[in-house]
Protein backbone atom coordinates (compact mmCIF):
# COMPACT_ATOMS: atom_id res chain seq x y z
CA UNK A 1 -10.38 17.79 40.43
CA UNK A 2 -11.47 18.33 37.14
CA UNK A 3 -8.04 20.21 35.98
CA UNK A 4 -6.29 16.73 37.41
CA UNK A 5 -8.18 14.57 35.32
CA UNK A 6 -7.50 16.51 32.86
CA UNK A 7 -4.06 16.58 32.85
CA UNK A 8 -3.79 13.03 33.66
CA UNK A 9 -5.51 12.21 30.28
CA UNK A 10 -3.29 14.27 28.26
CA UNK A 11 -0.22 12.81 29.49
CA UNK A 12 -1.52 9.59 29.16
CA UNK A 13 -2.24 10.69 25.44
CA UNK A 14 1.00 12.19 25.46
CA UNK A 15 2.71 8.64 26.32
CA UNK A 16 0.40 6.33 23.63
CA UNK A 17 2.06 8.93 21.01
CA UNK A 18 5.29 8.19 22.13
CA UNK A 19 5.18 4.85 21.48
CA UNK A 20 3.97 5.30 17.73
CA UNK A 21 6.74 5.01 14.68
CA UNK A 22 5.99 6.29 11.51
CA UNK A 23 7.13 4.51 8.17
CA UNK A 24 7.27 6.94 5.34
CA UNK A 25 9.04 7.43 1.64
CA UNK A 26 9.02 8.81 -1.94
CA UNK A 27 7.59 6.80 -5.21
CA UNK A 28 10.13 8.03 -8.17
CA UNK A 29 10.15 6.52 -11.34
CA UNK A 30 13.63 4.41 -11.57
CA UNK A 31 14.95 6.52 -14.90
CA UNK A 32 12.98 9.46 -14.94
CA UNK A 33 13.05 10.49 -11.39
CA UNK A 34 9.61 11.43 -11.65
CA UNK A 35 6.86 10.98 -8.58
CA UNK A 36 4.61 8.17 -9.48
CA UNK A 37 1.18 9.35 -7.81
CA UNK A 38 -1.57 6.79 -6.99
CA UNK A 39 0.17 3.50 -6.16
CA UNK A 40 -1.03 1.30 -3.75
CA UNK A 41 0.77 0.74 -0.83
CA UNK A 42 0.45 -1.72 2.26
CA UNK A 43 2.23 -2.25 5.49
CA UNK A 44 2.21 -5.28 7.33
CA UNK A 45 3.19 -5.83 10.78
CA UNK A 46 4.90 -9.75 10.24
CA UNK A 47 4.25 -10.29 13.68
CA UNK A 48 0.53 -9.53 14.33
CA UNK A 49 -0.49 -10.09 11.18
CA UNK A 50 -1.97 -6.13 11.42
CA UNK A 51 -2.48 -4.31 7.74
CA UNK A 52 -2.86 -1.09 6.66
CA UNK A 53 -3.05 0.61 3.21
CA UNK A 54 -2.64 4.02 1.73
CA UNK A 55 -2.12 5.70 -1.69
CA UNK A 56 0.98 7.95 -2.66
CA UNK A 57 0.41 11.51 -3.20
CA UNK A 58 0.81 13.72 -6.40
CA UNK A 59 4.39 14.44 -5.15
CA UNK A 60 5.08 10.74 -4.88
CA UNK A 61 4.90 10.67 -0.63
CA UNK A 62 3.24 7.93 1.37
CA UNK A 63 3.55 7.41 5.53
CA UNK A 64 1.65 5.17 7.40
CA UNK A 65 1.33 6.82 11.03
CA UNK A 66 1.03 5.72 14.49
CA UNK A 67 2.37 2.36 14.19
CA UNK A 68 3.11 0.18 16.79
CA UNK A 69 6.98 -1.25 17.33
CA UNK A 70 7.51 -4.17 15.42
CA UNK A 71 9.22 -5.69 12.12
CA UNK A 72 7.47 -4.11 8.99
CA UNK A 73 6.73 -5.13 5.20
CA UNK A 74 6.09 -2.80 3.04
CA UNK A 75 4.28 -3.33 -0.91
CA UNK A 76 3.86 -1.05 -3.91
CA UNK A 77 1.72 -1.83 -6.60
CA UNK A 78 0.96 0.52 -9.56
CA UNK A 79 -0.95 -0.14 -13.05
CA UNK A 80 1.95 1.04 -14.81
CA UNK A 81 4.99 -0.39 -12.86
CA UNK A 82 6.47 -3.42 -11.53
CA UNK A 83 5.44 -4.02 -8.22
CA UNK A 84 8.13 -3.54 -5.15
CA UNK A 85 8.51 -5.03 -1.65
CA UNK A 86 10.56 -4.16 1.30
CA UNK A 87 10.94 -6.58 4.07
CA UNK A 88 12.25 -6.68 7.65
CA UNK A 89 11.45 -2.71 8.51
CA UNK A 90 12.21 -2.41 12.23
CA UNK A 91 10.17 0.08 13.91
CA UNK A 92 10.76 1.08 17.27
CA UNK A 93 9.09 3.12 19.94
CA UNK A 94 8.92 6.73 18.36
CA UNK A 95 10.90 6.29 15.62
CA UNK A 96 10.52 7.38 12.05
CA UNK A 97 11.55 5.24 8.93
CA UNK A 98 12.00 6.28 5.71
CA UNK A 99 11.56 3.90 2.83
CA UNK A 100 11.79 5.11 -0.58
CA UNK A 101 10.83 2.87 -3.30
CA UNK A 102 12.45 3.24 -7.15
CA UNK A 103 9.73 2.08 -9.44
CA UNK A 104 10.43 0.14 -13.13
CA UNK A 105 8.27 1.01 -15.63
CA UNK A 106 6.38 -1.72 -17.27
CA UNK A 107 7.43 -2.22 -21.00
CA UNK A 108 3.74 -2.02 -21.80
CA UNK A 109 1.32 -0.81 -19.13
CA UNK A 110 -1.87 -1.63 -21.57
CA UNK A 111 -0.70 -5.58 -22.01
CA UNK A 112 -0.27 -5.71 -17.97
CA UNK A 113 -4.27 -4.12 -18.16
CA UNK A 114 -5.11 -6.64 -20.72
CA UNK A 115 -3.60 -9.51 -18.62
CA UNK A 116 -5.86 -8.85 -15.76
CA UNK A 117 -8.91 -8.86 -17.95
CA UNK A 118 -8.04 -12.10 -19.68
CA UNK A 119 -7.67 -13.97 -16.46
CA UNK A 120 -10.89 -13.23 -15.69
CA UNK A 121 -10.03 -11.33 -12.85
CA UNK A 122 -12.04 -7.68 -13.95
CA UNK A 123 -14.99 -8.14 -15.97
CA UNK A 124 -15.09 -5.31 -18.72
CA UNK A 125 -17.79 -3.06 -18.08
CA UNK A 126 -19.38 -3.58 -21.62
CA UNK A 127 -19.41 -7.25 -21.06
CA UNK A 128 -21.38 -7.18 -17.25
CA UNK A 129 -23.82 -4.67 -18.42
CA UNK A 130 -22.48 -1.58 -16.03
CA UNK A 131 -21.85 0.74 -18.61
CA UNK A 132 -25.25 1.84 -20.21
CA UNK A 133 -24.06 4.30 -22.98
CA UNK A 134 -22.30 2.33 -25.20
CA UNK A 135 -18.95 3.18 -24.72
CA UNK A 136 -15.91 0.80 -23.51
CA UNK A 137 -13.13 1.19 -21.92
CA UNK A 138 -11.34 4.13 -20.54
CA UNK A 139 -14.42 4.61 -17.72
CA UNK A 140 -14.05 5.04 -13.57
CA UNK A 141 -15.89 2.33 -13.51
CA UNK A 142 -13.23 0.25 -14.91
CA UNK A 143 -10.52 2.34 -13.32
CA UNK A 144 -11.52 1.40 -9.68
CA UNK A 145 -12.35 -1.83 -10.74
CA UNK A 146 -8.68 -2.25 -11.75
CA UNK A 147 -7.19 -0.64 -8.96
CA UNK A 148 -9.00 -3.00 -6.38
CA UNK A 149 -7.99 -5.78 -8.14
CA UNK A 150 -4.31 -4.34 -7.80
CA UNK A 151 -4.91 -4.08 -3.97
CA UNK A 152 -6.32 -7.69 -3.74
CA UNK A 153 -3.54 -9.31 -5.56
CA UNK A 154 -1.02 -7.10 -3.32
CA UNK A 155 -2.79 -8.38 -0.38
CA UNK A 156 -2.58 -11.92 -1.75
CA UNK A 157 1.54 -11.96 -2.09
CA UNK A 158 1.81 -10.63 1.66
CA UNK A 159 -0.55 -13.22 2.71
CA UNK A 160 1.67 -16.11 0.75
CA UNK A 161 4.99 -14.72 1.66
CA UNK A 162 3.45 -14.41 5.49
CA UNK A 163 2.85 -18.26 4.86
CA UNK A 164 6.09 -18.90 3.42
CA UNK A 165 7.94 -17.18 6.16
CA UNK A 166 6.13 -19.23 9.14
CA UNK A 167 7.54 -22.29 7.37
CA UNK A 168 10.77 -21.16 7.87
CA UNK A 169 12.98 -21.97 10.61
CA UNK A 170 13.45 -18.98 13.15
């Protein structure tokens, strides 16, 4: 009895997995063709509304796993590039997409830093205190600080174009 339990869970496993896609890709930089490591990336299911988020790897590779079927939007956003978007990423039962993103360099990465401070989005660590010996810039502190904020505004423009596609007629 035990045995046919058992193997009743399994294939049920067996069948959940089947009906899981996989969206995956490479980060390159557009002219060098070099793997841009740690960007932010986030999937969004447009019809549930669902999220998840990952990072790219050192060799520029990203997948988000054991999604359901569905339509698919896809973000990148990186300190030192131009964010990218692909939309309408159909995913079907057991099916693997690839989506590989070319990323543009930003003219000047430390202005696009500087922009984020000055809207008073990230406080500076030697303004708010945090950093007790005396030196600015440059710390983790700052560096996660950043990258969250990079992550909130990506979440932001899915949540606006989500809202600007349910305007639209179907």
């Amino acid at each position: 009895m035990a045995v046919r339990l058992m193997i009743l869970c399994l294939c049920l496993l067996c069948s959940l997995a089947a009906h899981a896609g996989e969206l995956s890709g490479q980060l390159a930089d557009q002219d060098s063709r070099i793997a841009v490591a740690d960007a932010q990336l986030i999937c969004l299911c447009t019809e549930t509304g669902q999220r998840w988020m990952t990072r790219s790897h050192e060799d520029g590779s990203y997948a988000f796993k054991d999604l359901p079927p569905g339509t698919y939007w896809i973000a990148v956003a990186h300190p030192s590039y131009h964010g990218a978007r692909q939309e309408n990423l159909v995913l079907t039962r057991s099916n693997l997409l690839e989506q590989d993103f070319d990323m543009v360099a930003l003219a000047d990465p430390e202005a696009n830093r500087q922009e984020v401070h000055q809207a008073g989005e990230l406080k500076r660590s030697d303004q708010g205190g945090g950093n007790r010996s005396g030196k600015s810039g440059g710390t983790r502190e700052n560096v996660r600080k950043l990258k969250n904020t990079v992550m909130m505004k990506l979440t932001e423009m899915f949540l606006r174009a989500v809202g600007e596609s349910s305007d639209e007629p179907e």
